[in-house]
Protein backbone atom coordinates (compact mmCIF):
# COMPACT_ATOMS: atom_id res chain seq x y z
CA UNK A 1 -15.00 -27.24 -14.44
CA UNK A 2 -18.03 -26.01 -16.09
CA UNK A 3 -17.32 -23.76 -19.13
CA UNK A 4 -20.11 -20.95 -20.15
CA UNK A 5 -21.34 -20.52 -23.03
CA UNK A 6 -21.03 -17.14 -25.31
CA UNK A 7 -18.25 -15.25 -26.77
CA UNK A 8 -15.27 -13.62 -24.73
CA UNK A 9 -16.21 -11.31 -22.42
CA UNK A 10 -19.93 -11.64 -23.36
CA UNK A 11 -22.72 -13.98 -22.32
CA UNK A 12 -25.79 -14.77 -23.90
CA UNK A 13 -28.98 -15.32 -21.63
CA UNK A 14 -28.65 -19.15 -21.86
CA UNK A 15 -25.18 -18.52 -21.27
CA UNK A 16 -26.39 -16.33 -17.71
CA UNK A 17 -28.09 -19.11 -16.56
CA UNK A 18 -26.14 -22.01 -16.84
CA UNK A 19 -23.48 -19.75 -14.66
CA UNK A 20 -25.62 -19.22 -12.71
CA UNK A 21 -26.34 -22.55 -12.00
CA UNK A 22 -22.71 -23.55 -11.36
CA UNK A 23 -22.75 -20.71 -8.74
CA UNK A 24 -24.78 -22.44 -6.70
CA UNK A 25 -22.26 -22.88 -3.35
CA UNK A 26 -21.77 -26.30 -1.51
CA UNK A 27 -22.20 -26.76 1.95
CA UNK A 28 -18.94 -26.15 3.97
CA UNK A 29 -17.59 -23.56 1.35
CA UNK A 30 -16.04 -20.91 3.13
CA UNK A 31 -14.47 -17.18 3.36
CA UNK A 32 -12.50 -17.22 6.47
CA UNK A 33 -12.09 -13.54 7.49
CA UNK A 34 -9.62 -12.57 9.77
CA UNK A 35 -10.72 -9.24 11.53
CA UNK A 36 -13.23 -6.52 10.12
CA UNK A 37 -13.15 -3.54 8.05
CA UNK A 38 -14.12 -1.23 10.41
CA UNK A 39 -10.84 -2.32 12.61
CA UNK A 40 -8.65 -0.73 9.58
CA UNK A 41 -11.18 2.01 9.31
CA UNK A 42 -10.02 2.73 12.80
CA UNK A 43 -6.70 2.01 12.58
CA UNK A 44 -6.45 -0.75 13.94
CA UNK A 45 -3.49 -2.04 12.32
CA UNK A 46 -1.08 -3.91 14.59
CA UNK A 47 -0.43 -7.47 13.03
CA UNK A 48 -2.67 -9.62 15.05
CA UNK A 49 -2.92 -13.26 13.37
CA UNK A 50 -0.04 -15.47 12.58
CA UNK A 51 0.28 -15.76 9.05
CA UNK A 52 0.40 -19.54 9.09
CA UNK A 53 -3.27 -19.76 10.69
CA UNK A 54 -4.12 -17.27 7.76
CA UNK A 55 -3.08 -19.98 5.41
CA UNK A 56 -4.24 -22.82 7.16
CA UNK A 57 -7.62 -21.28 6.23
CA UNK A 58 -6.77 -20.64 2.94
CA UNK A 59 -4.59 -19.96 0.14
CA UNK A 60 -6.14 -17.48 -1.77
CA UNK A 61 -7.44 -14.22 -1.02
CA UNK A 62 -6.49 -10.37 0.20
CA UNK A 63 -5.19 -8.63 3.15
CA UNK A 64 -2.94 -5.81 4.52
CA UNK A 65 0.47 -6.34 6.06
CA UNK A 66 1.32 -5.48 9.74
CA UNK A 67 1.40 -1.42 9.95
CA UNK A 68 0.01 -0.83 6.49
CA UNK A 69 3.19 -2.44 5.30
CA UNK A 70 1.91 -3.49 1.66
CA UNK A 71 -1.06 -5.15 0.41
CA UNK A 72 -1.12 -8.70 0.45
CA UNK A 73 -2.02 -11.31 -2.44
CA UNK A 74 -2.51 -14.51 -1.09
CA UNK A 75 -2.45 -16.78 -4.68
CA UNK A 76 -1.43 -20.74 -4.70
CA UNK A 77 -1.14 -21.44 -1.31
CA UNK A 78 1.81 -17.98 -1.10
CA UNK A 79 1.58 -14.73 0.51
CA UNK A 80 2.53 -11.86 -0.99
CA UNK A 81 3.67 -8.45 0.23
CA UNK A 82 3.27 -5.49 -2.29
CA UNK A 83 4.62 -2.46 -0.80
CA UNK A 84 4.85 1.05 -1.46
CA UNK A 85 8.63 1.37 -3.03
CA UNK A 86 6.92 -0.59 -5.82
CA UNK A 87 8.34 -4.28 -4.82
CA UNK A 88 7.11 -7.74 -3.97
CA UNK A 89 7.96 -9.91 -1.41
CA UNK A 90 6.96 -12.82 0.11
CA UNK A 91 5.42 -12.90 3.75
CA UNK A 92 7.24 -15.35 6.37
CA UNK A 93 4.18 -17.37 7.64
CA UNK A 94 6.09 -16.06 11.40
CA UNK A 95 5.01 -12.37 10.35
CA UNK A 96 1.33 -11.41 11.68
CA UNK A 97 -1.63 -9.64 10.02
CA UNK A 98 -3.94 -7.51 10.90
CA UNK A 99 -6.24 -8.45 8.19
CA UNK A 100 -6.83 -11.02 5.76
CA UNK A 101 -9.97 -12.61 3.73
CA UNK A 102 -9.32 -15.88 2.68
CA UNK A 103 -10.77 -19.19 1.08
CA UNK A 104 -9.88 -22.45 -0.15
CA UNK A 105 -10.69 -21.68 -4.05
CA UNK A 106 -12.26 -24.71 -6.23
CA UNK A 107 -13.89 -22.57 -8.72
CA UNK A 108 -17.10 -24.36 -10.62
CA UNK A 109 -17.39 -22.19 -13.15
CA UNK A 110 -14.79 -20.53 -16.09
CA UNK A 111 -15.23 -17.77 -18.68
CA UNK A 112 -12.79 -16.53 -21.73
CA UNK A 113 -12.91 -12.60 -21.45
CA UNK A 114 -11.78 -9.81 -24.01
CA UNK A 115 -12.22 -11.60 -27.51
CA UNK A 116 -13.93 -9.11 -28.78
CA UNK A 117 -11.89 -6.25 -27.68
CA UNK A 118 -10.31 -4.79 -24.23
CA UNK A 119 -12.83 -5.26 -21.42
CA UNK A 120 -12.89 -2.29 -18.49
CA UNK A 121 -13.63 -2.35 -15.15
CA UNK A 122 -17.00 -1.59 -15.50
CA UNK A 123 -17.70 -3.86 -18.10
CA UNK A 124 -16.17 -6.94 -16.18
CA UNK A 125 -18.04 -5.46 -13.09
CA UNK A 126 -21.35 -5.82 -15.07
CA UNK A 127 -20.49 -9.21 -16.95
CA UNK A 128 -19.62 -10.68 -13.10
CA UNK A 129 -23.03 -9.34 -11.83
CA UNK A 130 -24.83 -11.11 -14.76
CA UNK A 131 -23.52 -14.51 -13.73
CA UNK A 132 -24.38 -13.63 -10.12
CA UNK A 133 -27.73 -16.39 -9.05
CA UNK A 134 -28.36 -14.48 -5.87
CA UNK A 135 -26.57 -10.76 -4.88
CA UNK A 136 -26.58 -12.51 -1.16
CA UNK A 137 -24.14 -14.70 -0.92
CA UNK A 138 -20.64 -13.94 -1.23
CA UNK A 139 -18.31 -15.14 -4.50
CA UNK A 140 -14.44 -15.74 -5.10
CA UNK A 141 -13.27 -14.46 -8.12
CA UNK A 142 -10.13 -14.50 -10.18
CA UNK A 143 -8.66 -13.53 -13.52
CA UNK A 144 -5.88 -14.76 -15.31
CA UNK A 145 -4.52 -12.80 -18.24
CA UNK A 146 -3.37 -9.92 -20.08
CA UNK A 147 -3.98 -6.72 -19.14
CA UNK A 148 -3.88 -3.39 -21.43
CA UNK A 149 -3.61 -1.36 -18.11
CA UNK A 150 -3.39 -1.57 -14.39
CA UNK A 151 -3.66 1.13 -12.06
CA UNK A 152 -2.94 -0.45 -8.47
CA UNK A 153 -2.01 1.27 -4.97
CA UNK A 154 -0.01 -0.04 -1.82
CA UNK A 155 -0.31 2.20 1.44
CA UNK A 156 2.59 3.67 2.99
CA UNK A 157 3.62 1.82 6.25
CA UNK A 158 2.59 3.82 9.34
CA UNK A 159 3.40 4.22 12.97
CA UNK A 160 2.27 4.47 16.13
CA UNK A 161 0.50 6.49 16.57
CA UNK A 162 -2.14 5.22 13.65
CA UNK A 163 -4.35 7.91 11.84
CA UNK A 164 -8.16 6.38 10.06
CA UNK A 165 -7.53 4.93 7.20
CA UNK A 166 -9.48 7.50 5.21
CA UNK A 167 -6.92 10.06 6.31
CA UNK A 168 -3.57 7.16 5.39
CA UNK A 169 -5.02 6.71 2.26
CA UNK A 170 -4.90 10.29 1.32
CA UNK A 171 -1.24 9.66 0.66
CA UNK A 172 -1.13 6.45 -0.41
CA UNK A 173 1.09 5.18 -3.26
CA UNK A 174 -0.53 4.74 -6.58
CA UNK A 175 1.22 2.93 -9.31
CA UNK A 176 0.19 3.13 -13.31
CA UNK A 177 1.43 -0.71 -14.86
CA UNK A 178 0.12 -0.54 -18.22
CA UNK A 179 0.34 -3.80 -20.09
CA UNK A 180 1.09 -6.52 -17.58
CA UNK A 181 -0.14 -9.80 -17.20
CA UNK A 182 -0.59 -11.76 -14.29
CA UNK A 183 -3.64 -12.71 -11.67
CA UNK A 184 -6.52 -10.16 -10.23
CA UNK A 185 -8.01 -11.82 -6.99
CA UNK A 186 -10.46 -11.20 -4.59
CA UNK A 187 -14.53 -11.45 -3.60
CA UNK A 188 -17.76 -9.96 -4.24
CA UNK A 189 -19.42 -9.00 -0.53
CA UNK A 190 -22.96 -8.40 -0.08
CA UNK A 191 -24.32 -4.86 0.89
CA UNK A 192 -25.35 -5.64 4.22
CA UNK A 193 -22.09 -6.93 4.86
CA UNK A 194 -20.36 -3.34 4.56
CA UNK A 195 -18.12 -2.39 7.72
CA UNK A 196 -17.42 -6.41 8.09
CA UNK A 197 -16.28 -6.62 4.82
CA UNK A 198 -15.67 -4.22 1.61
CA UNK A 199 -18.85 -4.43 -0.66
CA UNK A 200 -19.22 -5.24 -3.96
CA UNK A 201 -15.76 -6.04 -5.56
CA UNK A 202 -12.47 -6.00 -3.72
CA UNK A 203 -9.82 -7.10 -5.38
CA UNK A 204 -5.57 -7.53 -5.57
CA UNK A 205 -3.40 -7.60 -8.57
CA UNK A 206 0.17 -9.97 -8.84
CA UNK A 207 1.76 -9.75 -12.16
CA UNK A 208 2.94 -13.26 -13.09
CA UNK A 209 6.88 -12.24 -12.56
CA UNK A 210 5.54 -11.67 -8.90
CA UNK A 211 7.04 -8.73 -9.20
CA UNK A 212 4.59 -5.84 -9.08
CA UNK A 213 1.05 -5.44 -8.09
CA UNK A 214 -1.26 -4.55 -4.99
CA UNK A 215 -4.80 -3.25 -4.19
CA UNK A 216 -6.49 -2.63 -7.66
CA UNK A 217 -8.35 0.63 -8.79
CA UNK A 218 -8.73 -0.02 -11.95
CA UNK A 219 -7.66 -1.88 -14.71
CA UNK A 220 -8.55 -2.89 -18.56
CA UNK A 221 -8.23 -6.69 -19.56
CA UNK A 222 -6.98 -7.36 -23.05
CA UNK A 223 -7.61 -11.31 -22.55
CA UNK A 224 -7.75 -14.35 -20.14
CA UNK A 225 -10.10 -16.33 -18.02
CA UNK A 226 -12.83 -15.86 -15.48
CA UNK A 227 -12.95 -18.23 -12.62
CA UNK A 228 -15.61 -18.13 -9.73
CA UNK A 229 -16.73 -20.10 -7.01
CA UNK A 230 -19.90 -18.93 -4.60
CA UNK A 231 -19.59 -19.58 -0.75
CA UNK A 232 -21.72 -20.85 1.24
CA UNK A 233 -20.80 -18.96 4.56
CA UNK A 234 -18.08 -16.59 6.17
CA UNK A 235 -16.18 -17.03 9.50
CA UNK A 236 -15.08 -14.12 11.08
CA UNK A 237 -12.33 -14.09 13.71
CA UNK A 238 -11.79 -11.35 15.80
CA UNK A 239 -8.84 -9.44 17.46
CA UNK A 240 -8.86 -10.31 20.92
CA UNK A 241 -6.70 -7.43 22.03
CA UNK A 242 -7.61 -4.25 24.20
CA UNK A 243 -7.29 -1.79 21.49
CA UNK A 244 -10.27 -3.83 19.36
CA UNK A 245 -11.99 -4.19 22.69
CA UNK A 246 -12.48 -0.48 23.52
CA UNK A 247 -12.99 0.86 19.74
CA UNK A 248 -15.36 2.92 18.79
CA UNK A 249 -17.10 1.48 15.75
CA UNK A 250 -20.29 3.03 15.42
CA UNK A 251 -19.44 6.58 15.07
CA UNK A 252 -17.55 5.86 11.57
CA UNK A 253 -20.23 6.27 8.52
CA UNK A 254 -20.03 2.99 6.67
CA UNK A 255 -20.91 3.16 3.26
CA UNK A 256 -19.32 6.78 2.29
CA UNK A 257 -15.79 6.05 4.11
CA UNK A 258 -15.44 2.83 3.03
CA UNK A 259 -16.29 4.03 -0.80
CA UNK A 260 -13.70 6.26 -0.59
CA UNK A 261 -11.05 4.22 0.97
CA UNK A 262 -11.68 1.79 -2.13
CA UNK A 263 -11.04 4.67 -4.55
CA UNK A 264 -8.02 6.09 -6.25
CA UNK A 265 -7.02 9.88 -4.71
């Protein structure tokens, strides 16, 4: 796997480039996404996919558990469940989904981050975007390391019958870590792909215990590696049930509910 050039958590501009050449993504590389945003937006949020044909498409990636029940980490070829009591379990590939975004990852390209001190959010946000070759395709991203502080959240399960999402996530559960260490995983969308997909970053934290972790808000990393691949398409399969059939998608306001969803309270 192609290492870049430049110090931890930095890159010089021949350092830029040569990522971005090992971004470049092979034919047949795929996200496999099961179900849209706007379903959740919705609440739409009845399991719907087997987990086993989740991870026949994949073993890596992010999802949501039938009802809201946890987030899910998909990492090695494993589901997990991280729910709002604070614990980790793993998902019976019997359970369904409601949603779930999910790859095969072979990443071409690896980074050292935060030798030269703790690197935040925004900071890894803007180091990611500088290895970016094209803000049009879609990338699968994951860091293993140390972190000086994780702020995650897991939803509280619902029932029937389901509120938005934006209203759920008014009370959702958010949970401080501090130091931890373990694996942040996830994808970089497009813009125009908002209301399919999340935008931008969206990503899940799994300490390595497996014992903690869930959606993450925000986070500092002390040390670790940077690993990438770009795709070269997305598959979307969608919920061929009544309730996905007669919702109304266009009336929800993309951009600004989504955003918000994505934030901490």
């Amino acid at each position: 796997m192609p290492v870049v050039s430049g110090a931890p958590g930095t890159l010089d501009a021949p350092g830029a480039m040569a990522a971005a050449g090992h971004l470049q993504p092979a034919i047949g590389v795929s996200i496999t996404q099961f179900s849209v945003i706007h379903a959740l937006m919705s609440g739409l949020y009845d399991g719907v996919f087997p987990a086993s044909q989740v991870l026949a498409a994949g073993g890596f990636g992010i999802g949501c558990g039938h009802a809201l029940n946890g987030e899910l980490v998909f990492v090695d070829g494993e589901i997990f469940r991280c729910t709002s009591d604070g614990s980790v379990s793993r998902v019976d590939e019997s359970e369904r989904v409601p949603f779930a975004e999910v790859s095969v990852f072979a990443p071409t390209l690896s980074t050292p981050l935060g030798g030269s001190g703790p690197l935040d959010r925004t900071g890894f946000e803007s180091l990611v975007a500088s290895l970016l070759p094209s803000r049009n395709l879609f990338y699968a991203i994951r860091v293993d390391g140390d972190f000086d502080r994780m702020l995650v959240r897991e939803p509280i399960r619902q029932h029937h019958p389901f509120r938005p999402l934006l209203e759920v996530m008014q009370t959702q559960n958010e949970n401080e870590l501090g130091r931890t260490s373990g694996s942040l995983v996830g994808f970089w969308a497009p813009s125009i792909y908002q209301g399919i997909s999340v935008a931008g970053f969206h990503l899940h934290y799994l300490d390595e215990g497996r014992s903690v972790g869930g959606h993450s808000l925000d986070y500092a990393i002390s040390s670790g590696t940077l690993t990438m691949q770009a795709m070269s398409s997305l598959t979307v399969r969608l919920p061929h049930t009544p309730e996905f059939g007669a919702a109304d998608f266009e009336s929800i306001d993309d951009d600004l509910a989504i955003r918000r969803v994505e934030q901490s309270r």
